[in-house]
C-alpha atoms as a PDB file:
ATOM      1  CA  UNK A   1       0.000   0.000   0.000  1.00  0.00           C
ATOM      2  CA  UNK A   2       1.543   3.218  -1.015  1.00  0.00           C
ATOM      3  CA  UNK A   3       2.175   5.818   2.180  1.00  0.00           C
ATOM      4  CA  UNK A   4      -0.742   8.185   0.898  1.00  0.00           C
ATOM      5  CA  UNK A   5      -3.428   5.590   0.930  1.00  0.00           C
ATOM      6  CA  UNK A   6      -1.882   4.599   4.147  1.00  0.00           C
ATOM      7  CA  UNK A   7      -2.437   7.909   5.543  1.00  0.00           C
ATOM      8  CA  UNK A   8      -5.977   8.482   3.897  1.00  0.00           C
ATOM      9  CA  UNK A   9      -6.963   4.876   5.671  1.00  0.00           C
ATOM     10  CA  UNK A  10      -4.780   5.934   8.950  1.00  0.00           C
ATOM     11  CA  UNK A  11      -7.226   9.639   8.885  1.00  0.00           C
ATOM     12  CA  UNK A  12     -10.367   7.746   8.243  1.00  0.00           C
ATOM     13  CA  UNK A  13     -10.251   5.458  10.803  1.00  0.00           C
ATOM     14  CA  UNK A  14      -9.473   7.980  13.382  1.00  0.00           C
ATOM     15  CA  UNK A  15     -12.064  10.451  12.376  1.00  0.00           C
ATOM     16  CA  UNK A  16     -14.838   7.769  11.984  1.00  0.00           C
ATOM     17  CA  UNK A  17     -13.713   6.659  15.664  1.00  0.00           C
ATOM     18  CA  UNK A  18     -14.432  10.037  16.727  1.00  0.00           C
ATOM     19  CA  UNK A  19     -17.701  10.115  15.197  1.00  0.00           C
ATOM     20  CA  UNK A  20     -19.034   6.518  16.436  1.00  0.00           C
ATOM     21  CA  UNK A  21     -17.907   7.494  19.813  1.00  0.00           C
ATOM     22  CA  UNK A  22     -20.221  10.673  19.452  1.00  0.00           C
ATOM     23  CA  UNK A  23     -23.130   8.870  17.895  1.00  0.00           C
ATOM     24  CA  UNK A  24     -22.964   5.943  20.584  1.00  0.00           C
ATOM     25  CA  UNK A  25     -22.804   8.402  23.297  1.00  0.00           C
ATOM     26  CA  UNK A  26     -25.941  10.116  21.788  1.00  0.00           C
ATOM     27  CA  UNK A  27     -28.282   7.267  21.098  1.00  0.00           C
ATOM     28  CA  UNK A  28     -29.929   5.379  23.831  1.00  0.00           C
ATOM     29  CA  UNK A  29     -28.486   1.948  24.195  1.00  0.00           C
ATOM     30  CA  UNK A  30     -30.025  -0.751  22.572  1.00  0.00           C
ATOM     31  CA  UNK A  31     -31.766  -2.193  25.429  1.00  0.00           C
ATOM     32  CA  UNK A  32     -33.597   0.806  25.876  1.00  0.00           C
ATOM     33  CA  UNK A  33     -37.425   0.732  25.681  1.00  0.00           C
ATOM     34  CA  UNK A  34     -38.728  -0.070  22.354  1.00  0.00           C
ATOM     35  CA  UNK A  35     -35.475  -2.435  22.315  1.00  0.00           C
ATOM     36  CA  UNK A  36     -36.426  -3.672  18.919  1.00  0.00           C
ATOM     37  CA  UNK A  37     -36.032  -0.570  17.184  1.00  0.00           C
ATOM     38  CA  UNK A  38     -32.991   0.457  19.167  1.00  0.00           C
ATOM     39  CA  UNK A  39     -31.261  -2.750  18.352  1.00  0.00           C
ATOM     40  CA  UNK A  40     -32.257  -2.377  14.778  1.00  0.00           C
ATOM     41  CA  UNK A  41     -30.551   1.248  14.601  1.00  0.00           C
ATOM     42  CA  UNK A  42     -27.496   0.119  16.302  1.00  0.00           C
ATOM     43  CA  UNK A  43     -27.441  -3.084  13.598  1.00  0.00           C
ATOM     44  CA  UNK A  44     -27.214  -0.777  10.050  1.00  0.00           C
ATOM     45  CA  UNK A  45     -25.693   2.483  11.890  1.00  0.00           C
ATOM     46  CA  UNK A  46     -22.583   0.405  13.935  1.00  0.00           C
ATOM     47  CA  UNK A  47     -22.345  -2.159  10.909  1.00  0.00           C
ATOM     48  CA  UNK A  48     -19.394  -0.807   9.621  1.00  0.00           C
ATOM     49  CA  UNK A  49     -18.979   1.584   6.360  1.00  0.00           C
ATOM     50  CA  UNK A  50     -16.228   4.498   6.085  1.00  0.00           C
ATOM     51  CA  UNK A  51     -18.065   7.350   7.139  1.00  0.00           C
ATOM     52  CA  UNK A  52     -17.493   9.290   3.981  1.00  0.00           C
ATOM     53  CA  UNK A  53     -20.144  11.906   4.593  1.00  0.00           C
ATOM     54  CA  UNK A  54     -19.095  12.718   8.135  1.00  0.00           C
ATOM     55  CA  UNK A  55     -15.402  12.610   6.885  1.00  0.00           C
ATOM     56  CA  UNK A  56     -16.007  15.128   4.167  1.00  0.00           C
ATOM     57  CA  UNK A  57     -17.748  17.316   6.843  1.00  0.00           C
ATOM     58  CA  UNK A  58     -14.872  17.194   8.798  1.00  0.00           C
ATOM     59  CA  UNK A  59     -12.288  17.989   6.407  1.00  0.00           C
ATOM     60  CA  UNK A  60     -13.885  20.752   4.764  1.00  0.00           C
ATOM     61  CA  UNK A  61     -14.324  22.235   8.187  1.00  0.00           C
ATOM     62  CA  UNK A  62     -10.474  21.660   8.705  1.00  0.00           C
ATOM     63  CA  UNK A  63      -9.477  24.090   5.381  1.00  0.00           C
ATOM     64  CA  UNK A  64     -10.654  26.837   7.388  1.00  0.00           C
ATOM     65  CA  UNK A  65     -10.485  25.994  11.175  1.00  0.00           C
ATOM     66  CA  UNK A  66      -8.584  23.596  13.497  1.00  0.00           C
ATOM     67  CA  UNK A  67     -10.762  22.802  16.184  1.00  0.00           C
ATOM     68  CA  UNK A  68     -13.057  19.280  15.136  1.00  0.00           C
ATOM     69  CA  UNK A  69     -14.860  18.771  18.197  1.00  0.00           C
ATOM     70  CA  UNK A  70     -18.002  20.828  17.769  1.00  0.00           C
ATOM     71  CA  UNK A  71     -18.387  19.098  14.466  1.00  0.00           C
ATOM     72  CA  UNK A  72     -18.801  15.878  15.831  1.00  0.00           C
ATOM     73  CA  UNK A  73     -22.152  15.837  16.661  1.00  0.00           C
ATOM     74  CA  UNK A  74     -23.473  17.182  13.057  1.00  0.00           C
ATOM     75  CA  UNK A  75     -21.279  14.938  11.553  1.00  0.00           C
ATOM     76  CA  UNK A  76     -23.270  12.008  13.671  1.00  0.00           C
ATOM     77  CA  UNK A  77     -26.218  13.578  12.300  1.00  0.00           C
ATOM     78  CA  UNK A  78     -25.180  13.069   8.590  1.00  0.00           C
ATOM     79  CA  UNK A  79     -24.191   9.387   9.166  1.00  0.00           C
ATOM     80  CA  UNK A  80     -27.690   8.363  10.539  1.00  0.00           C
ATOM     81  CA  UNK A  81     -29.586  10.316   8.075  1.00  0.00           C
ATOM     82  CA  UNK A  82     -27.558   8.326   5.190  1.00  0.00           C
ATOM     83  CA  UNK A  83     -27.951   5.163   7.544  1.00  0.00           C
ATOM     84  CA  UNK A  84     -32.079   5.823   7.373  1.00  0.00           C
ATOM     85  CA  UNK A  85     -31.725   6.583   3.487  1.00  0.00           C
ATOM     86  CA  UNK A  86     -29.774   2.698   3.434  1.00  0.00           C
ATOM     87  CA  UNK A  87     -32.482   0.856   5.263  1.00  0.00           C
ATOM     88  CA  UNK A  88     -35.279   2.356   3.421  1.00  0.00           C
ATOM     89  CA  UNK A  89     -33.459   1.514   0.172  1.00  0.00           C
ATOM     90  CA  UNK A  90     -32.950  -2.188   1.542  1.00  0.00           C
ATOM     91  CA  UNK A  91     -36.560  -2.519   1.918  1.00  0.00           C
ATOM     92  CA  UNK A  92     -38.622  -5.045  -0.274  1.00  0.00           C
ATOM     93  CA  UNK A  93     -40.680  -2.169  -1.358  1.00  0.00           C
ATOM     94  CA  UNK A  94     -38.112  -0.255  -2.696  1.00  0.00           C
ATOM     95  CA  UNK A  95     -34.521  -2.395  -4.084  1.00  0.00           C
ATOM     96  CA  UNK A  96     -34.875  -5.188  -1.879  1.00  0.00           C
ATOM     97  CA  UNK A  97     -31.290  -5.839  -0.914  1.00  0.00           C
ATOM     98  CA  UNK A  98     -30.203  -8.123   1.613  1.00  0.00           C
ATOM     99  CA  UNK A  99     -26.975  -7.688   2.427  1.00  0.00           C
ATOM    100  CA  UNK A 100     -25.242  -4.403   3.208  1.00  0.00           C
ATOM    101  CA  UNK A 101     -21.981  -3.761   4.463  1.00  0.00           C
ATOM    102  CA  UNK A 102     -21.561  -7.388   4.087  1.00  0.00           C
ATOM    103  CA  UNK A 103     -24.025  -8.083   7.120  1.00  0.00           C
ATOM    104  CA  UNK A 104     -28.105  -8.785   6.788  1.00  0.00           C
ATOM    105  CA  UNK A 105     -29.814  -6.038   6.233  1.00  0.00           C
ATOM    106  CA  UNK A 106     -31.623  -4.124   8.820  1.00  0.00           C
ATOM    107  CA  UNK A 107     -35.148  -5.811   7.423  1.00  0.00           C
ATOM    108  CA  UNK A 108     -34.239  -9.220   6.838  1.00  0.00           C
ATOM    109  CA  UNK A 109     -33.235  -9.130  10.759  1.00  0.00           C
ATOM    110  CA  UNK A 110     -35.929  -7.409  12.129  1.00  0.00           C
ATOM    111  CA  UNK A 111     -38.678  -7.358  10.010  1.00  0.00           C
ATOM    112  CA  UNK A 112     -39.810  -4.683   7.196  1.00  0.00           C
ATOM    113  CA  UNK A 113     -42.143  -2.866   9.915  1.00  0.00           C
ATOM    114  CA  UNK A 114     -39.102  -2.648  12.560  1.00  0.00           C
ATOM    115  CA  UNK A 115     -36.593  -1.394   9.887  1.00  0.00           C
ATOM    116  CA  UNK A 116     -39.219   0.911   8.812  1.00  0.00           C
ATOM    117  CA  UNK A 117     -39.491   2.603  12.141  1.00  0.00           C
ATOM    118  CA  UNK A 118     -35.688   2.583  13.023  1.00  0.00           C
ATOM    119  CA  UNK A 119     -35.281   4.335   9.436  1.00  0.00           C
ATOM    120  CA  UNK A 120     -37.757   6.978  10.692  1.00  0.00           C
ATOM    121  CA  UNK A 121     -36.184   7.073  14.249  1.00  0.00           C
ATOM    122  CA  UNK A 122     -32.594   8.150  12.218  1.00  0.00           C
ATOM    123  CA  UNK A 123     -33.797  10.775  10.675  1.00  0.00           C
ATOM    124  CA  UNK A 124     -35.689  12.276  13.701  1.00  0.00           C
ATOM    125  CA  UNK A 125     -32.670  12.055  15.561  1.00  0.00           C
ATOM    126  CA  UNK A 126     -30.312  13.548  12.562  1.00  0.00           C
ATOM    127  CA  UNK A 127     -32.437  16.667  13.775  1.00  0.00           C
ATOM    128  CA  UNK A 128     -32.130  16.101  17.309  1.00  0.00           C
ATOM    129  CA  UNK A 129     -28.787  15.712  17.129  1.00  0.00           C
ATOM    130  CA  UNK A 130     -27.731  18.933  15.987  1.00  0.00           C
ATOM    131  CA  UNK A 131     -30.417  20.514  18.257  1.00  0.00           C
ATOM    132  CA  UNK A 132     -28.180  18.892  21.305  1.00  0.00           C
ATOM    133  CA  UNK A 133     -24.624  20.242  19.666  1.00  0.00           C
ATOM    134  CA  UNK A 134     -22.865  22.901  21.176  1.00  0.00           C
ATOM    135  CA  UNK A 135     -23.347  25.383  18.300  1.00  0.00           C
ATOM    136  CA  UNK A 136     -25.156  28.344  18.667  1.00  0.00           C
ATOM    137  CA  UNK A 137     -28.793  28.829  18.230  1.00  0.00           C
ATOM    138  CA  UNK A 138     -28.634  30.561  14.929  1.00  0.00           C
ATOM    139  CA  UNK A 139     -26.665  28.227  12.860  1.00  0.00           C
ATOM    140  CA  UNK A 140     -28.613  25.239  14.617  1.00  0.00           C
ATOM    141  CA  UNK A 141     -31.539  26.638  12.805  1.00  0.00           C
ATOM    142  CA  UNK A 142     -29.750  27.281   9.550  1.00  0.00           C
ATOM    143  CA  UNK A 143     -28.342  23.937   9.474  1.00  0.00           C
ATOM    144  CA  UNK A 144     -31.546  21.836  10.889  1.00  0.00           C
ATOM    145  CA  UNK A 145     -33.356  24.350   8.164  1.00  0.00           C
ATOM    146  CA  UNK A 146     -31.218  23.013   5.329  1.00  0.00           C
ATOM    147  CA  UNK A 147     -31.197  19.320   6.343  1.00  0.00           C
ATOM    148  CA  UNK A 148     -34.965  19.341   5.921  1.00  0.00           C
ATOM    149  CA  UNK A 149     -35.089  21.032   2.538  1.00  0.00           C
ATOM    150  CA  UNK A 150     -32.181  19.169   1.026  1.00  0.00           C
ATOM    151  CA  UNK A 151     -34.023  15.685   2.284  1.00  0.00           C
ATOM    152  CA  UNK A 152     -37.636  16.524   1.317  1.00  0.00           C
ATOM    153  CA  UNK A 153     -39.785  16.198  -1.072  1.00  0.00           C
ATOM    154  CA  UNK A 154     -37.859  18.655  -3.496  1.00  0.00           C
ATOM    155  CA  UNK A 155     -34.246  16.743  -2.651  1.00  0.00           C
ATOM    156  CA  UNK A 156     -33.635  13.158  -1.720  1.00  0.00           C
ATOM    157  CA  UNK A 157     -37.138  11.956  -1.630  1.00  0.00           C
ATOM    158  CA  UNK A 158     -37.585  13.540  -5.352  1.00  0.00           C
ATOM    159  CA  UNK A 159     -34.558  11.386  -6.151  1.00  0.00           C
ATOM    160  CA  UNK A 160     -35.489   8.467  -5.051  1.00  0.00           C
ATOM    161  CA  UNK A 161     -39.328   8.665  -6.009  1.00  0.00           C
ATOM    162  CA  UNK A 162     -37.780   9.462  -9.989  1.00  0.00           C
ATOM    163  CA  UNK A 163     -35.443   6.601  -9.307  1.00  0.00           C
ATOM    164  CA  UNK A 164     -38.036   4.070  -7.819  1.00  0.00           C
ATOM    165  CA  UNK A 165     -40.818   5.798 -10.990  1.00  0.00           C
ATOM    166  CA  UNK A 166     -38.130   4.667 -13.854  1.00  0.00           C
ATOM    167  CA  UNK A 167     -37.328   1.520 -13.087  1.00  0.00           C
ATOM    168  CA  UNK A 168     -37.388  -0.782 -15.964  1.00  0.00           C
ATOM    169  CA  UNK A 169     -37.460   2.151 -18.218  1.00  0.00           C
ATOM    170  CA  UNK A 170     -35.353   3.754 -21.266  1.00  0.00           C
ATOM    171  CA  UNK A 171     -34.334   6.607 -18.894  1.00  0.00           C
ATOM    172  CA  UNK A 172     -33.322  10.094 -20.654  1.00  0.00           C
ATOM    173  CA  UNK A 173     -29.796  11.624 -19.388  1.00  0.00           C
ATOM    174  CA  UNK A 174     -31.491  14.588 -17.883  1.00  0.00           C
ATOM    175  CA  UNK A 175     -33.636  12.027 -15.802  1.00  0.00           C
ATOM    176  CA  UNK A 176     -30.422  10.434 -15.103  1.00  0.00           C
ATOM    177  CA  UNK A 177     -28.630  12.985 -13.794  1.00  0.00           C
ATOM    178  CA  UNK A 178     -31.870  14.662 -11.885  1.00  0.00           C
ATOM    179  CA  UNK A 179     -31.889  11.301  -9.734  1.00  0.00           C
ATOM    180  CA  UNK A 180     -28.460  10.911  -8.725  1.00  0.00           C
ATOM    181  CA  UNK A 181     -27.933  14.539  -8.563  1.00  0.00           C
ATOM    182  CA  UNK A 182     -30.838  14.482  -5.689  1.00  0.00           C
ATOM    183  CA  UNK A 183     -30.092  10.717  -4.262  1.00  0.00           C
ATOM    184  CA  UNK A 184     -26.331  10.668  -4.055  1.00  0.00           C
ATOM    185  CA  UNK A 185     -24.871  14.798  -5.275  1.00  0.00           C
ATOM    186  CA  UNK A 186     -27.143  16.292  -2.636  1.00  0.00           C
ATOM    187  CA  UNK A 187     -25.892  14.128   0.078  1.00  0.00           C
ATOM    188  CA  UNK A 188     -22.097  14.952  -0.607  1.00  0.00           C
ATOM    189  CA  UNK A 189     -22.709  18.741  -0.802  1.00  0.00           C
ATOM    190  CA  UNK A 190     -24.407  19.020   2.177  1.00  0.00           C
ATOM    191  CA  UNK A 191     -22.238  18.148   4.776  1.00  0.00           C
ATOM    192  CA  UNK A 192     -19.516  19.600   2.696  1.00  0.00           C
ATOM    193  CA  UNK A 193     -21.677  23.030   2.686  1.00  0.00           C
ATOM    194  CA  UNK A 194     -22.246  22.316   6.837  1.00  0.00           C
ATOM    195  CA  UNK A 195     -18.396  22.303   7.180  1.00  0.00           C
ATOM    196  CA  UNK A 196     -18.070  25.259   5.798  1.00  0.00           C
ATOM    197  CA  UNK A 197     -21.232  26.820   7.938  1.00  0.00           C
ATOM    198  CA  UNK A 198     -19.899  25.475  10.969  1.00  0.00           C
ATOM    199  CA  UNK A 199     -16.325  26.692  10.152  1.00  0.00           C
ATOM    200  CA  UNK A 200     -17.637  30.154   8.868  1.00  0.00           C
ATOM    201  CA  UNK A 201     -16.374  30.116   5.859  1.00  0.00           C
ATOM    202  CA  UNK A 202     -16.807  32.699   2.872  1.00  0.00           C
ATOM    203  CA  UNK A 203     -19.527  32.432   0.385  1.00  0.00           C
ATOM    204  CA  UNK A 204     -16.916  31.928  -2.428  1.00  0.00           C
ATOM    205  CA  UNK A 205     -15.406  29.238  -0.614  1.00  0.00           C
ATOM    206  CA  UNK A 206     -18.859  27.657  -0.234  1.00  0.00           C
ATOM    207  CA  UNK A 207     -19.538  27.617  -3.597  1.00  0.00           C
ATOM    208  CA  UNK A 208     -16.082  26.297  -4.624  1.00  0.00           C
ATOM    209  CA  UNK A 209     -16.680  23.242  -2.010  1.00  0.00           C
ATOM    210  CA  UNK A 210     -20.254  22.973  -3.009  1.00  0.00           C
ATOM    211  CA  UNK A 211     -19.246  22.174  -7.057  1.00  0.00           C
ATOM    212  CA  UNK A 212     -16.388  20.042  -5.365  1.00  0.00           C
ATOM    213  CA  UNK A 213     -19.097  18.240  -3.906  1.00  0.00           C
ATOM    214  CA  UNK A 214     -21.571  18.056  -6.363  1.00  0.00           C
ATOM    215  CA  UNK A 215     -18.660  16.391  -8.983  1.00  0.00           C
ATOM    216  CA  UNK A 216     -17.015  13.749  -6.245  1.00  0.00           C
ATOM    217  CA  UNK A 217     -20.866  12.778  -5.545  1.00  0.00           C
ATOM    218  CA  UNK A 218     -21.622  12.113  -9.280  1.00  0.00           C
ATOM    219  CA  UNK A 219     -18.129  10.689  -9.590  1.00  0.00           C
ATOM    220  CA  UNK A 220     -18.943   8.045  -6.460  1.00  0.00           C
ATOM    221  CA  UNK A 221     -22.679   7.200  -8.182  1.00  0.00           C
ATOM    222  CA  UNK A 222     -20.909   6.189 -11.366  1.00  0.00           C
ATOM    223  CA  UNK A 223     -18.573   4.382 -10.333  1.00  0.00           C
ATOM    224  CA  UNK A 224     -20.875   2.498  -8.149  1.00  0.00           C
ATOM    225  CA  UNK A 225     -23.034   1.486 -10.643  1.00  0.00           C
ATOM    226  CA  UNK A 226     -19.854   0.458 -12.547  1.00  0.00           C
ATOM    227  CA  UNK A 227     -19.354  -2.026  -9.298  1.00  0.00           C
ATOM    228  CA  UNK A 228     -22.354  -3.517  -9.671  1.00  0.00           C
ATOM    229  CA  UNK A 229     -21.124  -5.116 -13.036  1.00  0.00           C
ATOM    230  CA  UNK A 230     -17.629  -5.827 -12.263  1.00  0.00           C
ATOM    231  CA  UNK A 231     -17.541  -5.510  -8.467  1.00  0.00           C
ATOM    232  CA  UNK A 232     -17.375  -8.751  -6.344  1.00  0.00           C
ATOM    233  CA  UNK A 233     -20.037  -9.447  -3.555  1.00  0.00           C
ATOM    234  CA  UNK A 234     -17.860 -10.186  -1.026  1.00  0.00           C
ATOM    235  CA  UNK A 235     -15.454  -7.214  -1.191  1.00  0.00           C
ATOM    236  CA  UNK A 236     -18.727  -4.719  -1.758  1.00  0.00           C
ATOM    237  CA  UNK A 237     -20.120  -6.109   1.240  1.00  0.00           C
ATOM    238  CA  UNK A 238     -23.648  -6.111  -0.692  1.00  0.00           C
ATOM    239  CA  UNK A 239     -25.843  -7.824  -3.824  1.00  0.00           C
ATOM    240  CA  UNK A 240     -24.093  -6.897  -7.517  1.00  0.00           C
ATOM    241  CA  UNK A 241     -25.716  -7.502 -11.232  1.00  0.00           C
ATOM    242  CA  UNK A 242     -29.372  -5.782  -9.273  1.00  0.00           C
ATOM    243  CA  UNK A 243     -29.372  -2.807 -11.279  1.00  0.00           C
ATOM    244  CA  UNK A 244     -29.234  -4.456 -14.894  1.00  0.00           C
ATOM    245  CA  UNK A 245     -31.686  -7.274 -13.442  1.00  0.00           C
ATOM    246  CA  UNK A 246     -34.316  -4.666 -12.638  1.00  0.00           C
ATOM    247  CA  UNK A 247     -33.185  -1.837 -15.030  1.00  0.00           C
ATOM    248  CA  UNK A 248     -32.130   1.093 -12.995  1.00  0.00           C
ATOM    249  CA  UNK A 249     -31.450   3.764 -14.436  1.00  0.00           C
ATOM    250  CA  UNK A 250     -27.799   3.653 -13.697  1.00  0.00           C
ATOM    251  CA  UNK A 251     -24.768   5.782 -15.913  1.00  0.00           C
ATOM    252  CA  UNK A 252     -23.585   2.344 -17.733  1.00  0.00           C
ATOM    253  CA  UNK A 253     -27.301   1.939 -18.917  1.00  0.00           C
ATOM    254  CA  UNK A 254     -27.127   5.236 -20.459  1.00  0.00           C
ATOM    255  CA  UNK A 255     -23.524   5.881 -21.614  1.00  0.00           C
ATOM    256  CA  UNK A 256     -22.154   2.532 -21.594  1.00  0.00           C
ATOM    257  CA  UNK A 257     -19.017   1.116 -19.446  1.00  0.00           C
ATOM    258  CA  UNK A 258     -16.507   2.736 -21.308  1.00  0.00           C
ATOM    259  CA  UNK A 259     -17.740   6.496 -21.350  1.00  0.00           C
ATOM    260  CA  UNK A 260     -19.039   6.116 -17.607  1.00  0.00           C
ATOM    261  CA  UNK A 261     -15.306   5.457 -16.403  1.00  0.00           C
ATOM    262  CA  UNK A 262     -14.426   8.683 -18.157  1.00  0.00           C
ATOM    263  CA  UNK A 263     -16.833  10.785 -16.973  1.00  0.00           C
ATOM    264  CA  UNK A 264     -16.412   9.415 -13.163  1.00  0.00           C
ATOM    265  CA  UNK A 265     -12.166  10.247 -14.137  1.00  0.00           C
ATOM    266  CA  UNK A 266     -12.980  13.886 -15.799  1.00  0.00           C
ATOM    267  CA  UNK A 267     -15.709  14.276 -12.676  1.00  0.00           C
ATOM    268  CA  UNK A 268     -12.708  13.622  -9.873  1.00  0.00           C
ATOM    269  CA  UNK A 269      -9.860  15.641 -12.104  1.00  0.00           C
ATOM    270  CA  UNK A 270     -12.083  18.250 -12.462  1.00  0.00           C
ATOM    271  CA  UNK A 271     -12.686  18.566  -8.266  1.00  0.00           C
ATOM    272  CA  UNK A 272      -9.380  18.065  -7.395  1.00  0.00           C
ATOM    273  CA  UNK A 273      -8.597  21.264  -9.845  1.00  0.00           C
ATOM    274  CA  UNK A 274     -10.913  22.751  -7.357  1.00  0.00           C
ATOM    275  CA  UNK A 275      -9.327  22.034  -4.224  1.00  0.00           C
ATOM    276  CA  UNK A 276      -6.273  22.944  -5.831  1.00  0.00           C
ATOM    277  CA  UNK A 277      -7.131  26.637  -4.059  1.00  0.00           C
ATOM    278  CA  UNK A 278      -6.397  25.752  -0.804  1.00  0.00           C
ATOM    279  CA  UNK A 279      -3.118  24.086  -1.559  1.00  0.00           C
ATOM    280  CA  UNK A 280      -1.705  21.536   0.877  1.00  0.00           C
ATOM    281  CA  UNK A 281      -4.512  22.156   3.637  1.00  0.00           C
ATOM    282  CA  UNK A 282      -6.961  20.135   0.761  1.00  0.00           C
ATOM    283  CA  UNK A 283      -4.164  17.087   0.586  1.00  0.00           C
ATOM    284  CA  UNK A 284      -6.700  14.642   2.351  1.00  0.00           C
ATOM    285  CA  UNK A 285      -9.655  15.601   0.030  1.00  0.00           C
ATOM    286  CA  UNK A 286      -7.428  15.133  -2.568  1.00  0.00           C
ATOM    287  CA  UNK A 287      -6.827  11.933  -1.629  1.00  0.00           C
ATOM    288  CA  UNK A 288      -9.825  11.287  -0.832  1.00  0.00           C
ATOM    289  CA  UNK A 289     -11.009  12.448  -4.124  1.00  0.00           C
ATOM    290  CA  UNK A 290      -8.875   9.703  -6.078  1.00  0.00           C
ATOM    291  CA  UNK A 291      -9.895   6.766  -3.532  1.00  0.00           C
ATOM    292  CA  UNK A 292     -13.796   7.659  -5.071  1.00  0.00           C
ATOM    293  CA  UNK A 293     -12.198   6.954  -8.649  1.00  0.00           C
ATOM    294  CA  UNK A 294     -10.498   3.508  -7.730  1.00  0.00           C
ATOM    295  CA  UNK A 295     -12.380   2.254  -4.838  1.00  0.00           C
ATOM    296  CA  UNK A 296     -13.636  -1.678  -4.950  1.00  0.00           C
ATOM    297  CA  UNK A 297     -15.771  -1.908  -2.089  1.00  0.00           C
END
């Protein structure tokens, strides 16, 4: 292993310590009255998984400002609303998966009305959380404000009632690109764009990180669906060859192989020119940035 992937792996672990040690600390424990959904949270949001939303969070923060700890919470509160969107998306109604993160997922445990509620209790607690972080009251509002626009019915759920609408259909590339702009672009800027809240960055610097975002999260969708024609089950920790089976409407099916692994390599080139700004103090993103290109789980 080369020493920068060493020291991207080395920073991830120890940031998504940090973050599981906030989130465990803030959840009641799983024997906790209803147990059923607590242990059912616990299963999909301690399963494993790299943290790369709370991570990005983090490290955008970190261009600006030194001091991590009051992002820990709102980085907590990413991870378990992505952890909701996961169960949800495991559900029979919706892709029926059932594996994730190389475990059973949360439904085929607990049942599809247990992993329904646990995915609801998430995302009421994404709010809660940064309610109970040390910020102050303003940009608690901004940021609880924003996490409930950029999840609604005009951000995530719009993606992923377009998705859910198209399967098995000859999707068009602006339909494309209007789901996994909402399902998987949306929920890279915005903890990007809370980093930079939280860290009180300027408004040019938020919408340099913002496009950043926008073109790693596009970048991470393709080559996803890439994975799930020549990824293997066991490293991805979850089902491959679903998409084709049920015709999502996934980058390959529009563009083909070849022209999705150049857009997902012009897509990371492209952000990395923008983190070129901040010099050496965007070396982790960077890195970050080229793990999203070449990744196999």
């Amino acid at each position: 292993m080369s020493t920068n992937k060493m020291l991207l792996k080395k920073d991830i672990k120890e940031k998504r310590e940090l973050v599981n040690i906030e989130m465990d600390r803030f959840l009641p424990r799983k024997d906790e009255y209803p147990k059923q959904i607590h242990k059912a949270i616990r299963h999909t949001l301690f399963a494993g998984g790299k943290r790369l939303r709370p991570y990005l969070l983090i490290n955008t923060y970190l261009l600006f400002k030194s001091d991590i700890k009051q992002t820990l919470m709102v980085a907590g509160a990413i991870e378990m609303l992505h952890s909701y969107t996961l169960i949800h998306d495991d559900l029979p109604e919706i892709d029926n998966d059932d594996y994730r993160r190389g475990k059973k997922t949360c439904h085929v445990i607990f049942g599809s009305d247990i992993a329904l509620l646990a995915g609801d209790a998430l995302l009421v607690y994404a709010f809660e959380a940064i309610n109970s972080s040390s910020l102050d009251d303003k940009l608690k509002f901004n940021l609880i404000r924003e996490l409930a626009q950029e999840t609604g019915h005009q951000g995530l759920i719009a993606g992923q009632y377009a998705d859910i609408q198209n399967e098995g259909k000859k999707v068009s590339k602006h339909t494309l690109e209007y789901i996994h702009n909402n399902k998987t672009a949306r929920m890279f800027k915005l903890p990007i764009r809370f980093g930079c809240y939280i860290a009180d960055a300027s408004d040019d610097d938020i919408s340099r990180m913002e496009n950043f975002g926008e073109k790693i999260g596009l970048a991470f969708q393709i080559v996803d669906d890439i994975l799930d024609i020549e990824g293997n089950q066991k490293t991805l920790g979850k089902t491959t060859g679903k998409d084709a089976k049920v015709k999502k409407a996934t980058f390959p099916a529009v563009y083909g192989l070849e022209k999705s692994r150049t857009m997902a390599q012009n897509l990371v080139e492209e952000a990395k020119e923008l983190l070129g700004f901040y010099g050496d103090n965007a070396e982790l993103l960077v890195l970050l940035s080229d793990f999203i290109l070449t990744r196999k789980f």
